[in-house]
C-alpha atoms as a PDB file:
ATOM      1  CA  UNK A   1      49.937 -76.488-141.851  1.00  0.00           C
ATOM      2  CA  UNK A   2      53.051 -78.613-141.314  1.00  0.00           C
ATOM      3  CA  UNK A   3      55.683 -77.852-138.356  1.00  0.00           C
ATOM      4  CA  UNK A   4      59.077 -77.197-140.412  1.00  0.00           C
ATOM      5  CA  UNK A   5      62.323 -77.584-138.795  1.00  0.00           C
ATOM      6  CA  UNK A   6      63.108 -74.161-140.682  1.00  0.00           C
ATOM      7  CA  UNK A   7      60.875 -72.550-138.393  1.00  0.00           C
ATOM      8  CA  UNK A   8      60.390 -74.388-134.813  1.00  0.00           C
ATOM      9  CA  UNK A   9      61.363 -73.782-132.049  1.00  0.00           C
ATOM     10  CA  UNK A  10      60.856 -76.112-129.604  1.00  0.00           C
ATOM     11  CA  UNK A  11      60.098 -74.631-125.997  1.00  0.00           C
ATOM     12  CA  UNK A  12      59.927 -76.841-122.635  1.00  0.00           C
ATOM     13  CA  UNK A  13      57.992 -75.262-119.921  1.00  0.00           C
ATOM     14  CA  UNK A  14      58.965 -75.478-116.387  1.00  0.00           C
ATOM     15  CA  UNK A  15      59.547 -79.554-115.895  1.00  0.00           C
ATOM     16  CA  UNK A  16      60.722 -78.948-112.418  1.00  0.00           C
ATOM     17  CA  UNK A  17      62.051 -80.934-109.654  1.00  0.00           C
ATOM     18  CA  UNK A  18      59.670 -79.776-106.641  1.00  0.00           C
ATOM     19  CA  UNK A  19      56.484 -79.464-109.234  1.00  0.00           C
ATOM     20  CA  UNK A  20      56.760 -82.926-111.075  1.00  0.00           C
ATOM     21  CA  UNK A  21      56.034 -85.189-107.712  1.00  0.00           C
ATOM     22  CA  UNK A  22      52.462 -83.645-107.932  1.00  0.00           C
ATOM     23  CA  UNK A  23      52.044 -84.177-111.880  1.00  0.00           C
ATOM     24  CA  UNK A  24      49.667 -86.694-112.775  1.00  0.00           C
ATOM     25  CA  UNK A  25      51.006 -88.909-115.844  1.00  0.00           C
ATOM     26  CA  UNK A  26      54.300 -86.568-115.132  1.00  0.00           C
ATOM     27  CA  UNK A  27      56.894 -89.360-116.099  1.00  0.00           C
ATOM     28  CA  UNK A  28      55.314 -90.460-119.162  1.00  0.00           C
ATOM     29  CA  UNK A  29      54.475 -86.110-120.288  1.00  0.00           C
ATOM     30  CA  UNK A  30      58.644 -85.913-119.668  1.00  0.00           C
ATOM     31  CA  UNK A  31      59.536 -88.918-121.592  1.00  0.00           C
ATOM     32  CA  UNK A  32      57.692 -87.691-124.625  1.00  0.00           C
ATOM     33  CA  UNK A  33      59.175 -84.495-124.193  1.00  0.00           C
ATOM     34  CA  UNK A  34      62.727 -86.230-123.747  1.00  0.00           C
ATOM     35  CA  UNK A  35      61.434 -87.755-127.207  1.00  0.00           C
ATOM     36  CA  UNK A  36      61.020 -84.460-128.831  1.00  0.00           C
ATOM     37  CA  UNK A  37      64.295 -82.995-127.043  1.00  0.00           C
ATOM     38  CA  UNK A  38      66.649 -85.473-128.672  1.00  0.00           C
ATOM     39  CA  UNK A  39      64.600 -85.402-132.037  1.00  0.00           C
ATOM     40  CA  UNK A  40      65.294 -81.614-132.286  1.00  0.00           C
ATOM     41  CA  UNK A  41      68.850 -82.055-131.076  1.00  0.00           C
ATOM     42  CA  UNK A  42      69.712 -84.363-133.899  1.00  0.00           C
ATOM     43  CA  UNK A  43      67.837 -81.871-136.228  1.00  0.00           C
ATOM     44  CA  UNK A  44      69.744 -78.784-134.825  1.00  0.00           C
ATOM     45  CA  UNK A  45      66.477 -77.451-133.966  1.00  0.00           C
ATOM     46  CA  UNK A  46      66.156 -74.675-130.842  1.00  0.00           C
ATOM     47  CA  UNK A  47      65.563 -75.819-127.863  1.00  0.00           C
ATOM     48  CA  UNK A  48      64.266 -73.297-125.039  1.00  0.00           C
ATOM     49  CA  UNK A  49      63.944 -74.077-121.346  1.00  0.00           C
ATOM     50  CA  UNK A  50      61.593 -72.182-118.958  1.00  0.00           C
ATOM     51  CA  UNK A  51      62.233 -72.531-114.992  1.00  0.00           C
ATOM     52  CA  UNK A  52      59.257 -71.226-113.077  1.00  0.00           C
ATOM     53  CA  UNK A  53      60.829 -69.452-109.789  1.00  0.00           C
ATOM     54  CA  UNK A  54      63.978 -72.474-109.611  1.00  0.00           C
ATOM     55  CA  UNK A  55      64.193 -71.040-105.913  1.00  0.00           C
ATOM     56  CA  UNK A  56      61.126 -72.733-105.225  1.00  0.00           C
ATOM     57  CA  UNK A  57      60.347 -75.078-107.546  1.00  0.00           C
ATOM     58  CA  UNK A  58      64.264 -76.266-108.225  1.00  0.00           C
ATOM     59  CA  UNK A  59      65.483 -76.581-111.656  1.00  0.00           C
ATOM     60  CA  UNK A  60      64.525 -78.754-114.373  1.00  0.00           C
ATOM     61  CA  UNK A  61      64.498 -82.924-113.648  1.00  0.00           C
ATOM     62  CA  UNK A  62      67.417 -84.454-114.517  1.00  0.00           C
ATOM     63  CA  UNK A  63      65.887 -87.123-116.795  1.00  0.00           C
ATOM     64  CA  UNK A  64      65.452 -83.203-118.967  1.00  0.00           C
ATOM     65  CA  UNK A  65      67.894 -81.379-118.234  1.00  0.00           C
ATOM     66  CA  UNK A  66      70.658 -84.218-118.905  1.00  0.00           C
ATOM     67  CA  UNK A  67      69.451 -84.449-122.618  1.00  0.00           C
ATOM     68  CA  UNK A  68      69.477 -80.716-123.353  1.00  0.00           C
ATOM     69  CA  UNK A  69      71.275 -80.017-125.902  1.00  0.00           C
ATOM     70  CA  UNK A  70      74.773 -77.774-125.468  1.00  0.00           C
ATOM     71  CA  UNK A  71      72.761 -75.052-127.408  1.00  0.00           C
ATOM     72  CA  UNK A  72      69.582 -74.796-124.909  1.00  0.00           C
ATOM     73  CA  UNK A  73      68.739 -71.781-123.241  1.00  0.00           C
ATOM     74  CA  UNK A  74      67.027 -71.851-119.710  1.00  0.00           C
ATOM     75  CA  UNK A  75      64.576 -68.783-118.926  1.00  0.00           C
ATOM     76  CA  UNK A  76      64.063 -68.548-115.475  1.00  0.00           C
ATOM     77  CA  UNK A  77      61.037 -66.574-115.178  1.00  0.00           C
ATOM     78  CA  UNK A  78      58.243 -65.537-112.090  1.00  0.00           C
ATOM     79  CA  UNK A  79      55.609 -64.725-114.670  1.00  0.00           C
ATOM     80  CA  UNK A  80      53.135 -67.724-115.390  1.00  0.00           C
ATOM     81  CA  UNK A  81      53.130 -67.009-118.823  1.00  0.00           C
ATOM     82  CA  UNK A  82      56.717 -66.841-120.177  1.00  0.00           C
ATOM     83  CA  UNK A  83      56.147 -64.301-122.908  1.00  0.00           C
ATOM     84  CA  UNK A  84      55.307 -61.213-120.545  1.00  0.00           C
ATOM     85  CA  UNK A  85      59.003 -61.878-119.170  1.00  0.00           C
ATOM     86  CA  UNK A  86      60.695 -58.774-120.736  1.00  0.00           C
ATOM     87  CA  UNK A  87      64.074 -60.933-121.577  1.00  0.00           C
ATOM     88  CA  UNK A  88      61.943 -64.116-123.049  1.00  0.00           C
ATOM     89  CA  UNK A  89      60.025 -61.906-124.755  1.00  0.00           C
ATOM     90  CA  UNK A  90      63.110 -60.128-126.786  1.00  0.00           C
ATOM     91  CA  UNK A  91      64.841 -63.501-127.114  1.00  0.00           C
ATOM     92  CA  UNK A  92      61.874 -64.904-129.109  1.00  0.00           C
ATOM     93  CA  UNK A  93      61.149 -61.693-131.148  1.00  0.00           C
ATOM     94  CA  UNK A  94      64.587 -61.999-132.127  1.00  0.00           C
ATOM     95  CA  UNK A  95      63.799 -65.403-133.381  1.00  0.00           C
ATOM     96  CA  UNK A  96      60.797 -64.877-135.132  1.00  0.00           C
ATOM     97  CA  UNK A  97      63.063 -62.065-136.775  1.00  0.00           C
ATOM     98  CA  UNK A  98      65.526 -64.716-138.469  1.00  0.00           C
ATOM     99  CA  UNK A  99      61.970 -66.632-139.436  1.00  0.00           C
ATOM    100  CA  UNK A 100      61.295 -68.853-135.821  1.00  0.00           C
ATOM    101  CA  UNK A 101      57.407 -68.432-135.882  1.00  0.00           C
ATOM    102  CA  UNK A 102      56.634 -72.071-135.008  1.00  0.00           C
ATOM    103  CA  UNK A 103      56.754 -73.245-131.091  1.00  0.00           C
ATOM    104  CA  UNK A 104      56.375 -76.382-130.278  1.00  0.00           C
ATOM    105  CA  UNK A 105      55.176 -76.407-126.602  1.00  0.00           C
ATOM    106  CA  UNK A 106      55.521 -78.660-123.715  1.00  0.00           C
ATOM    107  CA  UNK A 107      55.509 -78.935-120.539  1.00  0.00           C
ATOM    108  CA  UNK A 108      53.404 -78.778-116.883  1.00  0.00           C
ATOM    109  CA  UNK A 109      51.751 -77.578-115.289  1.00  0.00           C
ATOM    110  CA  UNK A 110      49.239 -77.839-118.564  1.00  0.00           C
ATOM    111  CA  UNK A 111      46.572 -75.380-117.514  1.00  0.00           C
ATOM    112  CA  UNK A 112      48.844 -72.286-116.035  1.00  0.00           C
ATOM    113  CA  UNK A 113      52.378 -72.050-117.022  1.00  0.00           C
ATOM    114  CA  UNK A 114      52.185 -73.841-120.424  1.00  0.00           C
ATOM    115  CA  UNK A 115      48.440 -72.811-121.133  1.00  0.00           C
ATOM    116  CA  UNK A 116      49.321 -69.172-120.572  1.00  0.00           C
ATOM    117  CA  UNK A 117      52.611 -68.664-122.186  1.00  0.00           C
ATOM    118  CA  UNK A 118      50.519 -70.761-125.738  1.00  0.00           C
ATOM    119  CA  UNK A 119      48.025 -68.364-125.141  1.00  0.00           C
ATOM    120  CA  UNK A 120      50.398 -65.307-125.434  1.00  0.00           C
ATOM    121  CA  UNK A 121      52.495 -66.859-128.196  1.00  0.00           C
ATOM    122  CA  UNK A 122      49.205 -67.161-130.089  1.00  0.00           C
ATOM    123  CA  UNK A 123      47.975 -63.624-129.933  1.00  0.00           C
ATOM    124  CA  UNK A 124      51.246 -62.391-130.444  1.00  0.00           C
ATOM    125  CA  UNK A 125      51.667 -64.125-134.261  1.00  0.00           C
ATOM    126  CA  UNK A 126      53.715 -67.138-133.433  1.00  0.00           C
ATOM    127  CA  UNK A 127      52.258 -70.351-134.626  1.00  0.00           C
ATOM    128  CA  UNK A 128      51.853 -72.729-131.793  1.00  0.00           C
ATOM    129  CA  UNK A 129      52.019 -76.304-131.568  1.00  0.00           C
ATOM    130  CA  UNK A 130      50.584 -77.720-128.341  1.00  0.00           C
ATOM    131  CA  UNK A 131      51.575 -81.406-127.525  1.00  0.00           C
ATOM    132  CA  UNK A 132      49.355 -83.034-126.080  1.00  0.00           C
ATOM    133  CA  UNK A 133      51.141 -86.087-124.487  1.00  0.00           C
ATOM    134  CA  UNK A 134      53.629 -83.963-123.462  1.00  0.00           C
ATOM    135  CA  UNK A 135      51.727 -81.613-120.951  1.00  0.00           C
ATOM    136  CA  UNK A 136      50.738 -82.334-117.484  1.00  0.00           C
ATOM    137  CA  UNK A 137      48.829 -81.023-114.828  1.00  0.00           C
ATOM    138  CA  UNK A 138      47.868 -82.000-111.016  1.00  0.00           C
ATOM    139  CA  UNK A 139      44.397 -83.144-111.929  1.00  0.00           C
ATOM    140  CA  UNK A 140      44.121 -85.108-115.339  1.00  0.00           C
ATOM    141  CA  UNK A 141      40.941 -82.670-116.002  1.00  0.00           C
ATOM    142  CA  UNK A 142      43.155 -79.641-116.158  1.00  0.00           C
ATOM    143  CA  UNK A 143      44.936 -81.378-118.945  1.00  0.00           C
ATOM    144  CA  UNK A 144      41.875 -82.000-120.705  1.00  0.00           C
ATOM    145  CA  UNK A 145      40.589 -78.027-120.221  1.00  0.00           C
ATOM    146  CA  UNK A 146      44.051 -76.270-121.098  1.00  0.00           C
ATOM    147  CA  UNK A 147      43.927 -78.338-124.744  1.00  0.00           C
ATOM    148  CA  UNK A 148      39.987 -77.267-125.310  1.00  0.00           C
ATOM    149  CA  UNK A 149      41.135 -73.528-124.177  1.00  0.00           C
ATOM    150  CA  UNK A 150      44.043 -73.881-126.800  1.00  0.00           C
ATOM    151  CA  UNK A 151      42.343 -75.621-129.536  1.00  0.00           C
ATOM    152  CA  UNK A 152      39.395 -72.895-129.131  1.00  0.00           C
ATOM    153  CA  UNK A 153      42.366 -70.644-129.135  1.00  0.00           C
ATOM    154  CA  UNK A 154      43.614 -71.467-132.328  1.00  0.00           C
ATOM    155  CA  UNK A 155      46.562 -73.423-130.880  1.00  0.00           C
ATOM    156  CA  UNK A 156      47.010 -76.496-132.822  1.00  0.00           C
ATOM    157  CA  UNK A 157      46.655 -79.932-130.791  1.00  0.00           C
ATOM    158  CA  UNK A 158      49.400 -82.346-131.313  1.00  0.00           C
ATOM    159  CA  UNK A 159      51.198 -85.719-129.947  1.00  0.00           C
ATOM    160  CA  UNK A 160      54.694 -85.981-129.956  1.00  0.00           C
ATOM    161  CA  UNK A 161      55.107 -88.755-132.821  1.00  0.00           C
ATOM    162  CA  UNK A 162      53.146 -86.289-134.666  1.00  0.00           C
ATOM    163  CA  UNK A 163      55.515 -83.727-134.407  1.00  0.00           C
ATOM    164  CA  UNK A 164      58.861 -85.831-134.902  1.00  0.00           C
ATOM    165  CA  UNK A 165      56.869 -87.167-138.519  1.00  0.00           C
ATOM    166  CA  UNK A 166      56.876 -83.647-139.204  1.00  0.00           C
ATOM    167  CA  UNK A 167      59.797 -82.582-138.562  1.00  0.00           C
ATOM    168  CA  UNK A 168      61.563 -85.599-140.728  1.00  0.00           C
ATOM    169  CA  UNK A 169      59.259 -85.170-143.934  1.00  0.00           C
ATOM    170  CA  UNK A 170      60.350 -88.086-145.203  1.00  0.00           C
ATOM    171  CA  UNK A 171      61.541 -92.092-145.269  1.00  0.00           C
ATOM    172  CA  UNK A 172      64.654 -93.490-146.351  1.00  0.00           C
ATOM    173  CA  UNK A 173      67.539 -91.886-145.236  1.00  0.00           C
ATOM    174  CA  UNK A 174      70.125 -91.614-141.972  1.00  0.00           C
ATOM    175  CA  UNK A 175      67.751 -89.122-140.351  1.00  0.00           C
ATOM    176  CA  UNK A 176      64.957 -91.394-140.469  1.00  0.00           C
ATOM    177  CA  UNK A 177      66.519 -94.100-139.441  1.00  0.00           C
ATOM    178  CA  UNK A 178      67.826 -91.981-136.154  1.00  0.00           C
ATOM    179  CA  UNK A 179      64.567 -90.559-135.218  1.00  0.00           C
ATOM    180  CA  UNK A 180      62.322 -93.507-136.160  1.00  0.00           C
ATOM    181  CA  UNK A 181      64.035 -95.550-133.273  1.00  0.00           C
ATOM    182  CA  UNK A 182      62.983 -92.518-130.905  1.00  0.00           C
ATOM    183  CA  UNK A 183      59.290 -94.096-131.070  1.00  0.00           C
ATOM    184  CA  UNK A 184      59.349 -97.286-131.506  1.00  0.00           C
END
């Protein structure tokens, strides 16, 4: 199965300005998600923000939240997994309801707040889309156990050019030409 802009939704998980200091590889899982962030703003594809307890953990990094687009929603949530927050939860019913089943999922930390809110999405019908270079943990193995645990969970494993590929379908015209220079 392709990822089809008619469907996707693409959802950034808790890139945080007291939690990405600790990240390992956290710069370069943020500038792949910045990739996918201004790829689905020049689609006019949703773009959802979580904020894991922003008291504490501060809001999303600039180098993020500056690219949003004027459209993006931020969540702030204290459950790890965003789904089983009663508001998130609606909101994304709602969009599944006007045919939003895809999510395309980044974010840290890999192995708890993205790993768990995948998981959810998953069992509750929603096709998910877990990119791979665009998730980070503390510990580089945490990475490479929350992307078994999806995979084995019928989450499917992606990178972030993959995605963008996807999402244009095809060569040779301005929208091409405007995402193309997003990964070179």
């Amino acid at each position: 199965m392709l990822i089809e802009t008619e469907r996707a939704i693409l959802l950034i998980v808790d890139f945080q300005e007291r939690l990405m200091p600790a990240i390992h590889a956290g710069e370069a899982a943020a500038a792949r998600a910045a990739i996918l962030i201004r790829a689905a703003g020049t689609l006019s594809l949703p773009v959802e923000v979580t904020e894991q307890y922003p008291r504490g953990l501060g809001p999303t990094v600039a180098p993020i939240r500056d690219i949003l687009p004027e459209t993006a929603r931020i969540h702030e949530k204290i459950t790890f997994s965003a789904l089983r927050d009663p508001a998130f939860a609606a909101y994304f019913a709602a969009m599944r309801d006007v045919g939003r089943d895809q999510i395309v999922i980044v974010g840290a930390e890999a192995h708890v707040c993205v790993l768990q809110t995948a998981l959810d999405l998953q069992n509750a019908g929603y096709q998910i889309f877990y990119v791979a270079d665009a998730v980070g943990s503390r510990a580089p193995e945490s990475v490479d156990l929350a992307i078994a645990r999806a995979r084995q969970a019928g989450c499917v494993i992606v990178n972030s050019e993959m995605v963008v590929f996807e999402w244009m379908e095809r060569a040779g015209n301005g929208t091409f030409r405007a995402l193309s220079k997003l990964i070179k």
